[in-house]
Protein backbone atom coordinates (compact mmCIF):
# COMPACT_ATOMS: atom_id res chain seq x y z
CA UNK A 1 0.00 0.00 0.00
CA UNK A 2 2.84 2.50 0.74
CA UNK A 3 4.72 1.62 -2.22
CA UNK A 4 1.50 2.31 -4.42
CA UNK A 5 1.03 5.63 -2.38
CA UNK A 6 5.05 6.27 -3.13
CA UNK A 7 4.45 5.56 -6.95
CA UNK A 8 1.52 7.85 -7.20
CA UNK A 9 3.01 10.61 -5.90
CA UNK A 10 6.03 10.40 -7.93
CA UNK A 11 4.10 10.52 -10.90
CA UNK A 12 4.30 14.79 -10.19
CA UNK A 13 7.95 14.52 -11.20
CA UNK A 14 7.32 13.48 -14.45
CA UNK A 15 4.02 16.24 -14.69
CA UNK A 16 6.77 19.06 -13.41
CA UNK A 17 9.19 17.81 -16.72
CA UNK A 18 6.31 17.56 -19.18
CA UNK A 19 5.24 20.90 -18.12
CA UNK A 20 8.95 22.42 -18.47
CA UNK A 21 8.98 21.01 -21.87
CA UNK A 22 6.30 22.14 -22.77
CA UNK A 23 6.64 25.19 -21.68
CA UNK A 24 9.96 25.78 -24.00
CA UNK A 25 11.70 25.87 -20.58
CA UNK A 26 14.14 22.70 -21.37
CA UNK A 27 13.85 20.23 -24.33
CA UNK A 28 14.52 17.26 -22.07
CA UNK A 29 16.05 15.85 -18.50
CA UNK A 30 16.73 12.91 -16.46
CA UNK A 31 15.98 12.88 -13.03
CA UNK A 32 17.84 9.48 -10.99
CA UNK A 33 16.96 9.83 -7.11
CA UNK A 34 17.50 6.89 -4.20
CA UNK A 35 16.79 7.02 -0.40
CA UNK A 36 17.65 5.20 2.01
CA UNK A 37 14.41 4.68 4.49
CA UNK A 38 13.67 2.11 7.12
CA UNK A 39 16.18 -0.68 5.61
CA UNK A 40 14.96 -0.45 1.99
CA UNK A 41 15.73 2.16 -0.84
CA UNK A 42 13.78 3.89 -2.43
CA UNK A 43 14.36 5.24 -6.07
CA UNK A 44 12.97 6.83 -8.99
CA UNK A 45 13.58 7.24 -12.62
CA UNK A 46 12.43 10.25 -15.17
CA UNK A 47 13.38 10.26 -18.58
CA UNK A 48 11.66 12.76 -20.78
CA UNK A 49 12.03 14.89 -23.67
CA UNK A 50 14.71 15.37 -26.11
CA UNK A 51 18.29 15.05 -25.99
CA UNK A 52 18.80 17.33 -29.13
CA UNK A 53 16.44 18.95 -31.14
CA UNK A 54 18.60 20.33 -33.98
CA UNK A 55 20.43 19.43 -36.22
CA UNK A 56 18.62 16.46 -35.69
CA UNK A 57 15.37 14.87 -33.11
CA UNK A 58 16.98 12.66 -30.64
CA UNK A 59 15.27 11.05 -27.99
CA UNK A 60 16.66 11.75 -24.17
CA UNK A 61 17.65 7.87 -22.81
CA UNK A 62 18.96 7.65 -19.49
CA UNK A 63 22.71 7.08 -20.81
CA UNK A 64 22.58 10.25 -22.21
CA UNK A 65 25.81 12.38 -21.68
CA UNK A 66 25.47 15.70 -20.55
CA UNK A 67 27.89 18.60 -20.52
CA UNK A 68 27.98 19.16 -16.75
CA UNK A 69 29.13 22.52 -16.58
CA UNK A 70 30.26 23.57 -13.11
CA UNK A 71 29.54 20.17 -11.69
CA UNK A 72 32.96 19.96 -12.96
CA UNK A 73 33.49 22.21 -9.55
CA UNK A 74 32.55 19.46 -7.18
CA UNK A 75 32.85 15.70 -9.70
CA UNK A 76 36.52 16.67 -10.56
CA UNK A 77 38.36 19.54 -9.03
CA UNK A 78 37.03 19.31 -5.34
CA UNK A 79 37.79 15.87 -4.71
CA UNK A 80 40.85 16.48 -6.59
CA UNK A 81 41.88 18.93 -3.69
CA UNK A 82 40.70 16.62 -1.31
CA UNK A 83 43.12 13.80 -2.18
CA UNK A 84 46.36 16.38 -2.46
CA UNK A 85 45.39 17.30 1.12
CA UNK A 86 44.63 14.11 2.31
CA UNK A 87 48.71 13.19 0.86
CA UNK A 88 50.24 15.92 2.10
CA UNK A 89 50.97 17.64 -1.01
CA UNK A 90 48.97 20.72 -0.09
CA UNK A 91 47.15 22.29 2.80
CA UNK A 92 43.77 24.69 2.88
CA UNK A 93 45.63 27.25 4.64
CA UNK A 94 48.56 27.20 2.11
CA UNK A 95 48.82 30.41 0.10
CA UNK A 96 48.23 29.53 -3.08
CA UNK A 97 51.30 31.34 -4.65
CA UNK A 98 53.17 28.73 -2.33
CA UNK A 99 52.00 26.45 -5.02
CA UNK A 100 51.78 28.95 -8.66
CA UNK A 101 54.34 31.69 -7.49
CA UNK A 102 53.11 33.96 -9.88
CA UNK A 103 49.85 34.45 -8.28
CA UNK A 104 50.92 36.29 -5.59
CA UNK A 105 51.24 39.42 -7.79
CA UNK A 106 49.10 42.74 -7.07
CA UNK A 107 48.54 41.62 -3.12
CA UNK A 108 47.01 38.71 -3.52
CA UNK A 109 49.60 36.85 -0.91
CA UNK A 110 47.36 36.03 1.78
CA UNK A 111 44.85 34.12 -0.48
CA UNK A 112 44.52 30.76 0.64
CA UNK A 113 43.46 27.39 -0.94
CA UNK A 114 40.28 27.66 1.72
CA UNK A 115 39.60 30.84 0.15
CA UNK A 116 39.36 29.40 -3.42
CA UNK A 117 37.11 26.48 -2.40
CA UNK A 118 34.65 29.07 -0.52
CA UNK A 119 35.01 31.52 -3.05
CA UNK A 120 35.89 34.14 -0.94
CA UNK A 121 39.58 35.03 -2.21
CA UNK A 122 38.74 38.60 -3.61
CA UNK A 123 38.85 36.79 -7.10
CA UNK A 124 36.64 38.57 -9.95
CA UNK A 125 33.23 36.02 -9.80
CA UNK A 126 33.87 35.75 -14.12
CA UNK A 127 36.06 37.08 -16.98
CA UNK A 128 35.18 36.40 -20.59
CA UNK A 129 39.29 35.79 -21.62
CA UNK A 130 37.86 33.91 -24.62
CA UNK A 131 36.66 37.20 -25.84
CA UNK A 132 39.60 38.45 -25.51
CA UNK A 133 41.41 35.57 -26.98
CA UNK A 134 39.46 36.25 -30.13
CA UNK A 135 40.22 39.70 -30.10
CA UNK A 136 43.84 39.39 -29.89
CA UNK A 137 43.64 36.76 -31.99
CA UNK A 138 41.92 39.24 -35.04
CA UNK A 139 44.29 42.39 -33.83
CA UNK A 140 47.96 39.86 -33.72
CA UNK A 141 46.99 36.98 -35.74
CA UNK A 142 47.83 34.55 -32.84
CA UNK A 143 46.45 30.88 -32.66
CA UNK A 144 44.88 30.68 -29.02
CA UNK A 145 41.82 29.40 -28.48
CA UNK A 146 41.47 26.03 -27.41
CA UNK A 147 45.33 25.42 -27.25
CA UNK A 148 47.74 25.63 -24.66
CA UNK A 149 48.83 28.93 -25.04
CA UNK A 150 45.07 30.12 -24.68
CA UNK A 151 45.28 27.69 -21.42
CA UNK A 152 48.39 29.94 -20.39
CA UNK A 153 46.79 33.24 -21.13
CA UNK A 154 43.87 32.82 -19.21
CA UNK A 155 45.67 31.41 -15.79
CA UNK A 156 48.39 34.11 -16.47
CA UNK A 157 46.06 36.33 -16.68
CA UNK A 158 44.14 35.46 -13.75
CA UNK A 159 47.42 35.89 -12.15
CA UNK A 160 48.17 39.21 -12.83
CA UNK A 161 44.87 40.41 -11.58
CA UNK A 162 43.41 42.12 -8.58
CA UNK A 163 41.57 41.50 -6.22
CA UNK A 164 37.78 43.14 -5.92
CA UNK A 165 37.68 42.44 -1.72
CA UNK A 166 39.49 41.69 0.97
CA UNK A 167 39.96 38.12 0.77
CA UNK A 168 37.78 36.25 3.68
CA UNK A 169 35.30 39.37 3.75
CA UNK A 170 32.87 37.97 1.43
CA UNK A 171 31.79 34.63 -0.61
CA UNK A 172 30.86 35.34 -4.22
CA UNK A 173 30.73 32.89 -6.50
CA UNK A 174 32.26 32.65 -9.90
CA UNK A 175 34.66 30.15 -11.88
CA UNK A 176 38.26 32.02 -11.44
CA UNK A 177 38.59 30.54 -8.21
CA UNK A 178 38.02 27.10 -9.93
CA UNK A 179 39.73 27.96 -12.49
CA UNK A 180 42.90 28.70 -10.04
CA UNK A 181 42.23 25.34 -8.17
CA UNK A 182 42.65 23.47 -11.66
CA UNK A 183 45.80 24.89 -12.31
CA UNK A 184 47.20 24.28 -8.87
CA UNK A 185 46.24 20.58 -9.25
CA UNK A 186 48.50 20.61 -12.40
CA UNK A 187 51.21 22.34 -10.94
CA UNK A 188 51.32 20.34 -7.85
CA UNK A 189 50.81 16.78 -9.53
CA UNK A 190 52.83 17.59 -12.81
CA UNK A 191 49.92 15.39 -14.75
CA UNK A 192 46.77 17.33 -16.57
CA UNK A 193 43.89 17.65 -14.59
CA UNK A 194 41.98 15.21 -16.76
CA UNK A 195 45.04 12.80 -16.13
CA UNK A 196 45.09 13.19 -12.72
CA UNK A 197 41.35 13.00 -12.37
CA UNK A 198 40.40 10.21 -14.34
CA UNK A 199 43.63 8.22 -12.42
CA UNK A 200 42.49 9.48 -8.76
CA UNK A 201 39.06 10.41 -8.67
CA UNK A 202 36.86 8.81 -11.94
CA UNK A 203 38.58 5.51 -11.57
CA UNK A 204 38.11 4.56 -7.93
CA UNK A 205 34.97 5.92 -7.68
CA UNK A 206 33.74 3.84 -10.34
CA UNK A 207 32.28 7.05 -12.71
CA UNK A 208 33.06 4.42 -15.78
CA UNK A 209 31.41 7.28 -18.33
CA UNK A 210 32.49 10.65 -16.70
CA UNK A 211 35.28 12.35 -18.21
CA UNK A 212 36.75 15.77 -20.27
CA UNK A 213 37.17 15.85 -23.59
CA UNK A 214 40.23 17.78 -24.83
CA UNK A 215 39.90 19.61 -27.47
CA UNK A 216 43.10 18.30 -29.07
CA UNK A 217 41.55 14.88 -29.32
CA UNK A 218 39.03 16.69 -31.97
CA UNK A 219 35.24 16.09 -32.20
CA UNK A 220 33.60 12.76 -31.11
CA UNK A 221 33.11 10.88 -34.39
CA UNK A 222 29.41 11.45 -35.53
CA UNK A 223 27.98 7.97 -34.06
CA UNK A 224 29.18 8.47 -30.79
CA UNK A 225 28.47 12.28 -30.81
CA UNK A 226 24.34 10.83 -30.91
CA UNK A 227 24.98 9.84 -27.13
CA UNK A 228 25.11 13.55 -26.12
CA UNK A 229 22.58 16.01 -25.11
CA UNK A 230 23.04 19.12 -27.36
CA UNK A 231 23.57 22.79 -25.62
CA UNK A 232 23.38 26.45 -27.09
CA UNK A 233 23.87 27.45 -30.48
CA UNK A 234 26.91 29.47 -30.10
CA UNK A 235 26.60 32.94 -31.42
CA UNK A 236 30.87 33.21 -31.97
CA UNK A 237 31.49 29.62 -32.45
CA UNK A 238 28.55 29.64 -35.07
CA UNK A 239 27.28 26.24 -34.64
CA UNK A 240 25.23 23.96 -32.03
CA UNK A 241 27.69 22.75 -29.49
CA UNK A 242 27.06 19.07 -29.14
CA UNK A 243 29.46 16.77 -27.81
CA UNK A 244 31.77 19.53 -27.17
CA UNK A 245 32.05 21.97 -23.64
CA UNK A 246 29.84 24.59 -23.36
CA UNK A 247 31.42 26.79 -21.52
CA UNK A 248 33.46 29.64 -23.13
CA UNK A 249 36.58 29.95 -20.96
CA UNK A 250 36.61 25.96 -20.84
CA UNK A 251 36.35 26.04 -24.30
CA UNK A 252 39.00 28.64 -24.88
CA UNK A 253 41.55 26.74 -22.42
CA UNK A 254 41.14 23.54 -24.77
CA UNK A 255 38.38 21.92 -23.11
CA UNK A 256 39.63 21.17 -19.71
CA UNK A 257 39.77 23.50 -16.41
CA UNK A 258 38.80 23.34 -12.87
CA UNK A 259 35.70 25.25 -13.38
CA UNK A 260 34.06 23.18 -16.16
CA UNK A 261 34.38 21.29 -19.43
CA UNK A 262 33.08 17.55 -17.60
CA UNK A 263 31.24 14.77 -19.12
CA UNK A 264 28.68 12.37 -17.55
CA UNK A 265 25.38 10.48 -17.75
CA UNK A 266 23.04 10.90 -14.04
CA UNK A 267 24.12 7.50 -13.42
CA UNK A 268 27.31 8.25 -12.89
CA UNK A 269 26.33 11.37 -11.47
CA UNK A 270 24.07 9.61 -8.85
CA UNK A 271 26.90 6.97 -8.18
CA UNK A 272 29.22 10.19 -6.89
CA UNK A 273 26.50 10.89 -4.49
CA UNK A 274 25.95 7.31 -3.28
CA UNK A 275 29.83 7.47 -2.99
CA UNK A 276 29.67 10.58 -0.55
CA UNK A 277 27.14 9.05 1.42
CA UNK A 278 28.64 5.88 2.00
CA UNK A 279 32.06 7.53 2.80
CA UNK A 280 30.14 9.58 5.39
CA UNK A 281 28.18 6.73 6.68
CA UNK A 282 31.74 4.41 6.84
CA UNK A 283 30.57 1.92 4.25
CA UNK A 284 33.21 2.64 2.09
CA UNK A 285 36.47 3.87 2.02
CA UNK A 286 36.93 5.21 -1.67
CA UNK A 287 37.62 9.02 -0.30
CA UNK A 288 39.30 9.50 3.28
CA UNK A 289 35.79 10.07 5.42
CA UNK A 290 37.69 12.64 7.98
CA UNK A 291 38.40 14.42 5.28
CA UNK A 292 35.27 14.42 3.70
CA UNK A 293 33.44 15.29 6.48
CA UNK A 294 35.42 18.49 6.61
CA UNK A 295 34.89 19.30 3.61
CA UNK A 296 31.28 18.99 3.65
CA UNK A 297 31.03 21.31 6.67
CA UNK A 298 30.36 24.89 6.12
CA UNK A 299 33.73 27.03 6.84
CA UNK A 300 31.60 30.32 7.40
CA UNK A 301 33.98 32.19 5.77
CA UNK A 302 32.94 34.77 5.57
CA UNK A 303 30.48 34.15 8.86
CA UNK A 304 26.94 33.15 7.73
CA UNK A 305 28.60 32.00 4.20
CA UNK A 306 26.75 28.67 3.25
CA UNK A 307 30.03 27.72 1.26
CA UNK A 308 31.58 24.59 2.66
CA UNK A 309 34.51 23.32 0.45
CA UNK A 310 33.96 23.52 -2.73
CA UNK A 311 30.05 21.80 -1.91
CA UNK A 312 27.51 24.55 -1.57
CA UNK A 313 25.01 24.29 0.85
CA UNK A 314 21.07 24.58 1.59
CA UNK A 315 20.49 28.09 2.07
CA UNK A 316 17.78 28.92 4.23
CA UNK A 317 15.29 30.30 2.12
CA UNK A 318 15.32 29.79 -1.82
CA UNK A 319 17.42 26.98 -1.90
CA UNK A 320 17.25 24.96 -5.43
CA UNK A 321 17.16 21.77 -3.08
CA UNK A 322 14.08 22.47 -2.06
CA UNK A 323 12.37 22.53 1.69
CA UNK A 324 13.07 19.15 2.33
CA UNK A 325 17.01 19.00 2.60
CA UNK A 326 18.57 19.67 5.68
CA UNK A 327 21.51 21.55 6.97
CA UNK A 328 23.89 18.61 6.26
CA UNK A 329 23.33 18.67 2.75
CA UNK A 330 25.91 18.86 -0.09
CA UNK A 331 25.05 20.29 -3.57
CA UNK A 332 25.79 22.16 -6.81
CA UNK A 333 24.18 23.29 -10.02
CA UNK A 334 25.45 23.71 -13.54
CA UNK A 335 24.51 26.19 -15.57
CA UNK A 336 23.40 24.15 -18.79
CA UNK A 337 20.55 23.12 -16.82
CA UNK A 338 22.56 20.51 -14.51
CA UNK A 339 22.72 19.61 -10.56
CA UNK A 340 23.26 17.18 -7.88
CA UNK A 341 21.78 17.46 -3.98
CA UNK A 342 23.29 14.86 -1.72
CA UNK A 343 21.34 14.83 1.77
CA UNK A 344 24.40 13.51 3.99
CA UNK A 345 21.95 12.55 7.37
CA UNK A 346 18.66 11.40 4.96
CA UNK A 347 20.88 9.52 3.15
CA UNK A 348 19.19 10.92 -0.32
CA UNK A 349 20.58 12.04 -3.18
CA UNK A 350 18.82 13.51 -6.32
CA UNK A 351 20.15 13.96 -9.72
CA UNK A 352 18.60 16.52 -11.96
CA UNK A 353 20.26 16.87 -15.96
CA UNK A 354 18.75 18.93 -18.58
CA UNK A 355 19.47 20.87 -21.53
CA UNK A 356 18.15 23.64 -20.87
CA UNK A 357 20.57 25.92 -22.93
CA UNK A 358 19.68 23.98 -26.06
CA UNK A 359 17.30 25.84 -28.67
CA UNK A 360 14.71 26.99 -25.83
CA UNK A 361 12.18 29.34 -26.95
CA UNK A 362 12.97 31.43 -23.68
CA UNK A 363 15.40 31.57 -20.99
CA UNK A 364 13.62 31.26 -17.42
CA UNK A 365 15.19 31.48 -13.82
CA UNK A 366 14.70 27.58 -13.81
CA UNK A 367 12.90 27.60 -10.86
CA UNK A 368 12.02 23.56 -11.45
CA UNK A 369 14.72 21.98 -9.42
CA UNK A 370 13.41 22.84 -6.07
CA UNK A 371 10.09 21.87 -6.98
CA UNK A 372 11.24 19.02 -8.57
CA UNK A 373 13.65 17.92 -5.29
CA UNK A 374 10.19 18.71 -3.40
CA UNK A 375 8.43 16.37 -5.03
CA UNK A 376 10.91 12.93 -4.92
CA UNK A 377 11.12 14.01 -0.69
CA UNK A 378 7.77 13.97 -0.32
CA UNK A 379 6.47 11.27 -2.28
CA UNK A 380 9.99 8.92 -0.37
CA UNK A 381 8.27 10.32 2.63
CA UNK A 382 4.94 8.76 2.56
């Protein structure tokens, strides 16, 4: 009888997508959510809509590979942090020009690895370098986008900047400090981020299908481009990005960075969040759990900042979670439409992927993922 009562009330998630597709806010999604309740768990499946819509009408399947965006932030370059801490190689209260020397140029000193995973180093929230990539490129006649020496410009750039706050005096979020984070991984390890990720993190944690596709490796041939969900028609690339990163800067650095350019179908996506919750609970041991824990934990930095380490938190009103999660919750969104919730003490975790940069007749403030999270707690709560 419960189970029936469960299954009925699930049946909303899959009104709440049909409605956002129909209402030009996304051309498709899959939602993957399981709870742990009273020695069962509980789980639900959505698959609906389209995976691309131009050039050609594919179906959304629950394989699908989406273009994470800044999942990247929390699948790949947080726990890539984690694991240099957890060896010794680094420490959050390390300046980070200990680690890229030239960052410490124009006061920025004192900015700390904790500062970069709560974005609160005084760090510019965005910069659009591939803009100005292209217009050195026109003005100099310089190859740069997408290669290494676009990679270069962009960190060295970064680099040279100032600050826009004190460092510690306020959290605003943005992809430089990511960005940062990436490059310090690289520096530190002497392998590519990719490398290093798919050796340390993707590997062990069993994400068979997550991964970043450099841009040297060229486009995925046509048949296995057909497994991707499409994204935005780019106005300067001049073409549908499918099967290639989204994001500009990503794009411009050659497809890989700390901030975004990450690959993965809400399987594998859900599996990371089973992963943190069994670390947590001491089922498994695939990431350090002391570690974890602390990184999980909001650093209040500044105080009142729901920011833990690198994980963003449930704030307490508006939260894209939803009412349901509770303070020890970890999340994140991506902007293509993308985002995880993993409630640590509930043991839930819910999976949300769309497309919703892909050919959409408008662009809304996406307001479906906390109605959507609403929905799977209350229906597992029944």
């Amino acid at each position: 009888m419960r189970h029936a009562l469960i299954q009925r009330k699930l049946a909303k998630v899959d009104k709440l997508l049909d409605k956002a597709i129909d209402a030009a806010e996304m051309p498709g999604a899959v939602v993957l959510a399981r709870m742990a309740r009273e020695g069962e768990t509980l789980s639900h499946e959505s698959v609906r809509g389209l995976a691309v819509v131009r050039p050609e009408r594919i179906p959304m399947a629950r394989d699908t590979l989406f273009d994470l965006a800044s999942l990247t932030k929390v699948m790949a370059t947080t726990p890539a942090i984690l694991l240099l801490v957890e060896d010794g190689l680094i420490a959050l209260d390390d300046p980070v020009a200990k680690h890229l020397p030239a960052f410490g140029e124009r006061d920025k000193e004192g900015i700390t690895i904790r500062h970069l995973l709560t974005h609160s180093s005084g760090l510019r929230p965005w910069r659009g370098y591939h803009d100005l990539m292209r217009e050195r490129e026109r003005k100099k006649g310089e190859v740069l986008l997408g290669t290494p020496a676009g990679k270069a410009f962009v960190i060295d750039s970064i680099c040279r900047s100032a600050v826009v706050h004190e460092p510690g005096s306020a959290a605003v979020y943005g992809d430089l400090d990511f960005i940062v984070l990436g490059a310090l991984v690289e520096a530190v390890t002497h392998q590519t981020l990719d490398a290093f990720c798919s050796e340390r993190v993707f590997e062990p944690l069993g994400l068979a299908r997550t991964a970043f596709l450099p841009m040297s490796e060229g486009e995925p041939a046509e048949g296995v481009r057909r497994g991707f969900a499409a994204t935005e028609n780019c106005p300067w690339r001049k073409r549908i990005l499918w099967g290639e990163v989204h994001d500009p800067n990503a794009s411009a650095m050659g497809g890989v960075a700390g901030h975004a350019g990450l690959f993965a179908p809400a399987e594998d996506v859900l599996r990371f969040g089973q992963v943190l919750l069994d670390v947590w609970h001491g089922r498994s041991d695939l990431l350090p759990r002391e570690r974890l824990v602390e990184f999980c934990s909001r650093q209040d930095l500044p105080e009142g900042s729901d920011w833990a380490l690198g994980f963003d938190t449930p704030a307490a009103e508006g939260s894209s979670a939803g009412q349901h999660f509770s303070p020890a919750s970890v999340g994140h969104l991506g902007f293509t439409g993308t985002s995880i919730w993993v409630d640590l003490e509930a043991e839930c975790v819910v999976v949300l992927l769309t497309n919703r940069v892909h050919l959409v007749a408008k662009r809304s403030q996406f307001t479906l993922r906390a109605r959507i999270h609403d929905a799977i707690r209350e229906a597992f709560a029944a």
